[in-house]
Protein backbone atom coordinates (compact mmCIF):
# COMPACT_ATOMS: atom_id res chain seq x y z
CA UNK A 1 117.70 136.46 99.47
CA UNK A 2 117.02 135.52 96.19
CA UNK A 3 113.30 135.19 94.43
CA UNK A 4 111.52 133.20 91.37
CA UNK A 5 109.58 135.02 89.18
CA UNK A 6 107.22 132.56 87.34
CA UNK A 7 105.68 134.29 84.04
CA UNK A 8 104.38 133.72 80.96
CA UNK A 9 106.72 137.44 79.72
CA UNK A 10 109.69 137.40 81.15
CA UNK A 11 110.41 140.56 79.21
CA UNK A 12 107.77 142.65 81.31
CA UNK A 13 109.87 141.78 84.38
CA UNK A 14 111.72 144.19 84.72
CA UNK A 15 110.04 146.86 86.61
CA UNK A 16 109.82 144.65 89.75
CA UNK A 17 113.18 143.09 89.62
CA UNK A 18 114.65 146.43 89.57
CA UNK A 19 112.83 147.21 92.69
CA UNK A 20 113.91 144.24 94.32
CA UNK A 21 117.06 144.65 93.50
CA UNK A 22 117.35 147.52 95.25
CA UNK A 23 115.48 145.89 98.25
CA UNK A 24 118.78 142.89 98.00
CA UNK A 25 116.89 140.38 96.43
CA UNK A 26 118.08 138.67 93.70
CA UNK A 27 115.48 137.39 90.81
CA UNK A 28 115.53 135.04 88.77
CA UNK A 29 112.38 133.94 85.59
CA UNK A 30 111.55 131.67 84.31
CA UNK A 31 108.57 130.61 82.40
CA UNK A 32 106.39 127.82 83.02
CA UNK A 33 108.00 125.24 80.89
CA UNK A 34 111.03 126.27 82.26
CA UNK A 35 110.57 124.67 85.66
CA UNK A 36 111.91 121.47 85.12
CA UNK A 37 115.38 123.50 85.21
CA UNK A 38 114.54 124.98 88.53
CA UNK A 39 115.96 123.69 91.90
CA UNK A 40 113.63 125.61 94.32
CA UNK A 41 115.35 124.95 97.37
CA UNK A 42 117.29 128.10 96.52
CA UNK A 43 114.61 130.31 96.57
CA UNK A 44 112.87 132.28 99.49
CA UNK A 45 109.66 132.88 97.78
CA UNK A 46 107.90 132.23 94.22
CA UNK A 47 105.73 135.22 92.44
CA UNK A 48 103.47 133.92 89.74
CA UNK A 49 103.31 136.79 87.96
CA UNK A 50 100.48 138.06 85.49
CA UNK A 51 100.17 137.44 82.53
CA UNK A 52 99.63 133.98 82.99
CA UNK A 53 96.93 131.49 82.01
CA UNK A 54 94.85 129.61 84.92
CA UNK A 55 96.07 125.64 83.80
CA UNK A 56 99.96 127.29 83.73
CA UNK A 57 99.67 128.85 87.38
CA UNK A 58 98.36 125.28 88.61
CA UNK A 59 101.01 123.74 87.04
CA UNK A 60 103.71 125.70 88.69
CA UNK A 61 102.18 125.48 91.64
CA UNK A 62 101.98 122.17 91.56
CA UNK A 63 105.70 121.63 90.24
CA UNK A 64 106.93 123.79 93.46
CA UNK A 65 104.87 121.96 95.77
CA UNK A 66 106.09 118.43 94.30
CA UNK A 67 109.93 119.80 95.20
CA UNK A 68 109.55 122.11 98.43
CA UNK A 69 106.46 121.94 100.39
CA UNK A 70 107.69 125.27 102.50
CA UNK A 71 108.33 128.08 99.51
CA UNK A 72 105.89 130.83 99.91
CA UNK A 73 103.99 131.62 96.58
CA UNK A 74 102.58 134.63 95.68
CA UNK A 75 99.40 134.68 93.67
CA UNK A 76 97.68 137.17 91.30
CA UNK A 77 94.99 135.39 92.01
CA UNK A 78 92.91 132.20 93.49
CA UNK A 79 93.36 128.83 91.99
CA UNK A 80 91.88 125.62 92.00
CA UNK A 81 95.25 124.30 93.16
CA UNK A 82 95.44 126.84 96.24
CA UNK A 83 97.64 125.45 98.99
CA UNK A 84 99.03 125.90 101.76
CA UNK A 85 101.94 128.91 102.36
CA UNK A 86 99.91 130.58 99.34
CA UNK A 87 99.33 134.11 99.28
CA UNK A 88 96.87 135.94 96.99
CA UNK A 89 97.86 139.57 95.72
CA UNK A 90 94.55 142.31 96.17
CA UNK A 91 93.76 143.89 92.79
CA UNK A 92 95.43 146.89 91.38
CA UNK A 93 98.57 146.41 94.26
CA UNK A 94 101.44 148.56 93.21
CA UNK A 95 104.88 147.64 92.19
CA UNK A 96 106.27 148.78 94.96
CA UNK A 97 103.52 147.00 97.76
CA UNK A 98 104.58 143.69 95.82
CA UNK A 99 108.06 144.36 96.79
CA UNK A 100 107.81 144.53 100.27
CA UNK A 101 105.47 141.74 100.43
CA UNK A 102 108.11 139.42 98.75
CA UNK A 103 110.74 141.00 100.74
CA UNK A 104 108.22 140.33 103.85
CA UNK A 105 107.64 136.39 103.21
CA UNK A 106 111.64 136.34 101.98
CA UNK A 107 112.62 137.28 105.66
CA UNK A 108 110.71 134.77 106.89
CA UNK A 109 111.93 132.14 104.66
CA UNK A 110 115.63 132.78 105.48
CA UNK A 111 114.94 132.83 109.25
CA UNK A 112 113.60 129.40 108.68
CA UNK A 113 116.48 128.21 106.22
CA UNK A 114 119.17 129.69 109.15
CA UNK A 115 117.98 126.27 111.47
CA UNK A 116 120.74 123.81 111.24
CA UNK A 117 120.04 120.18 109.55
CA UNK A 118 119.47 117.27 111.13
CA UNK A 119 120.10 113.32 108.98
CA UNK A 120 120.51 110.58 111.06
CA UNK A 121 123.57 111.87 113.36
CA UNK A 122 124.98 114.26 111.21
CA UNK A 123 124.13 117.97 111.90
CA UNK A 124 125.07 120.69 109.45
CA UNK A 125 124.55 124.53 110.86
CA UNK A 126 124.39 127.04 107.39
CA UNK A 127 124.23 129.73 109.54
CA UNK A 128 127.36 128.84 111.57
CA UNK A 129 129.06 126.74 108.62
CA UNK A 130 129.40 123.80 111.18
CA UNK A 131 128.87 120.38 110.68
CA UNK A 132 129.21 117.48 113.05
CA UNK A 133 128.19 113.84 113.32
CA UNK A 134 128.25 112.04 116.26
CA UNK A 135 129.18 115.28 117.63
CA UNK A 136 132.52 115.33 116.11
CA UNK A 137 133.79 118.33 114.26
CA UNK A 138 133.72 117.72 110.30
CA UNK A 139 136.02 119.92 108.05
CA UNK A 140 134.84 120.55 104.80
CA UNK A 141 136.14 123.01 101.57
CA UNK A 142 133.48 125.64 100.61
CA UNK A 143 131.93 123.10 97.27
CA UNK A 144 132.09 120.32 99.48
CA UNK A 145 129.75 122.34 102.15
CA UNK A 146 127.89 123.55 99.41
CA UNK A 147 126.96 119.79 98.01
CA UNK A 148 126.05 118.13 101.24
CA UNK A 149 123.75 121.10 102.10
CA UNK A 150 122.05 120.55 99.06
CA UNK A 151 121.80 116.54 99.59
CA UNK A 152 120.72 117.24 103.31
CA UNK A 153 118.02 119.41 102.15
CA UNK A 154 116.22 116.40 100.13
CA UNK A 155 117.12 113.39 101.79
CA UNK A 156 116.26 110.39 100.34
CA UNK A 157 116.39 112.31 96.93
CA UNK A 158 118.49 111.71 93.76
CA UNK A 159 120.22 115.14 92.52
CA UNK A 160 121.71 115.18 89.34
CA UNK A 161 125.14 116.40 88.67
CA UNK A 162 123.24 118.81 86.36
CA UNK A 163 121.20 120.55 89.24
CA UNK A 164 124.81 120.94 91.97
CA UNK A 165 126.53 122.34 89.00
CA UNK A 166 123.92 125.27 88.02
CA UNK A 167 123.44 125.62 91.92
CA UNK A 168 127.34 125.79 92.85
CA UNK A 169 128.70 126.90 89.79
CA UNK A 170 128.36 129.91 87.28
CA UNK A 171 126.29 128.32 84.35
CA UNK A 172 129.38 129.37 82.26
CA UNK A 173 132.00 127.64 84.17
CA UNK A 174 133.48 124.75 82.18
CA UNK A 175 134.06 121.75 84.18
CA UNK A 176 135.87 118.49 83.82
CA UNK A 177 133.94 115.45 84.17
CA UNK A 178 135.98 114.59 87.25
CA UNK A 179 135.24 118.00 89.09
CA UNK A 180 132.10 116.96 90.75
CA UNK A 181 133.52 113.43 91.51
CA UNK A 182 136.77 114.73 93.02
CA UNK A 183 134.61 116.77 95.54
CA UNK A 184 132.13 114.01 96.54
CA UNK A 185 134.85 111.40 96.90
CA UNK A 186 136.38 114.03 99.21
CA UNK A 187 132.86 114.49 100.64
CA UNK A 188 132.01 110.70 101.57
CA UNK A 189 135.53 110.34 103.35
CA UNK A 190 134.83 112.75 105.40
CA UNK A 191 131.19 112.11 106.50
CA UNK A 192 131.14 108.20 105.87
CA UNK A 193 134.80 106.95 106.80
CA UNK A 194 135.56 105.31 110.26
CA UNK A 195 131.58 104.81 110.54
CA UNK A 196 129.64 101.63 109.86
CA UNK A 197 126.65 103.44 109.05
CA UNK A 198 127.08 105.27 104.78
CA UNK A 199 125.13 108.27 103.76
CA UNK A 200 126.67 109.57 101.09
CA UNK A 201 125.79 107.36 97.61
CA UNK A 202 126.57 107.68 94.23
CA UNK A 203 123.74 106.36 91.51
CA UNK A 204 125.20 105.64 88.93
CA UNK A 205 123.92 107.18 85.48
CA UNK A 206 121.82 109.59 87.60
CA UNK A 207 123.42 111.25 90.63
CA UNK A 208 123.65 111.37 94.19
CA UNK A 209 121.97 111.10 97.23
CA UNK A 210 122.15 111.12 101.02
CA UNK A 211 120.31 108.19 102.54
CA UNK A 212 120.79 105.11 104.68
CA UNK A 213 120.66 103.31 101.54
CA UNK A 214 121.89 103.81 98.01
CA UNK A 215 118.73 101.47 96.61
């Protein structure tokens, strides 16, 4: 399970992603002008933690609501930009409380992200690893699994080659410009060939997208 930690001092951190680390969930934090590196579809839950200005925890709210209506966010306290799935913190809650209440909503979330998905007629099972359209079997390498999970989990939405490569590869991992087009060239045969209908598109200059259109 892995969690966002959304702060204003990263460095102050610490404390509770040691806990959580020994709970299994992995942290990662960020500050809020860091967001527009995020891709929050990896994460079970968000923790806005304090200290952090009012206008900087509406922003991130708003940010993760703009990319993944169904994160939980935890809240050190209530906003104007309260939503839905939002869960406010009681004063003076301990370190420790805080963990199991992430590692609470995190169990949730991954119950919910273990439900295969469903574009068009192609079905993709994470749990299981299986993916099928038109009910036939679809064999796929690990990366390849990896990208069209990603594309299936914002249809209709452009995702740089940027965001798969901090998602599927170490941030240190030097890749050749043809690494990400070798796997969704391999990709699109094997989802899009021998049917009339095309899901997988490239666009161009920005990335790629699953969709019964490219345009």
């Amino acid at each position: 399970m892995h969690a966002l930690i959304v702060t204003c001092r990263p460095e102050i951190t610490d404390d509770i992603k040691r806990l959580l680390a020994k709970s299994g969930i992995e942290c990662t934090t960020t500050t809020p002008t860091g967001l527009d590196k995020i891709w929050f579809q990896q994460y079970h839950i968000a923790y806005i933690h304090p200290p952090i200005e009012s206008i900087d925890c509406d922003h991130t709210i708003k940010k993760i609501r703009e990319a993944n209506l169904q994160i939980p966010i935890l809240l050190p306290y209530p906003t104007t930009k309260q939503t839905e799935n939002t869960y406010i913190l009681p004063r003076n809650i301990s370190k420790s409380d805080i963990t199991l209440t992430i590692k609470a909503l995190s169990i949730i979330k991954s119950e919910k992200l273990k439900k295969h998905l469903k574009f068009k007629d192609l079905i993709l099972d994470p749990n299981k690893r299986i993916v099928k359209r038109k009910g036939k079997p679809i064999n796929l390498r690990n990366k390849e699994f990896c990208i069209l999970e990603i594309l299936m989990r914002n249809p209709g939405r452009i995702i740089s080659r940027e965001e798969i490569t901090e998602i599927i590869w170490d941030r240190n991992s030097v890749l050749t410009s043809n690494t990400i087009n070798s796997h969704i060239s391999h990709l699109r045969r094997q989802i899009d060939d021998g049917f009339k209908e095309k899901f997988i598109h490239t666009v161009h200059y920005a990335g790629y997208k699953i969709d019964t259109s490219k345009y």
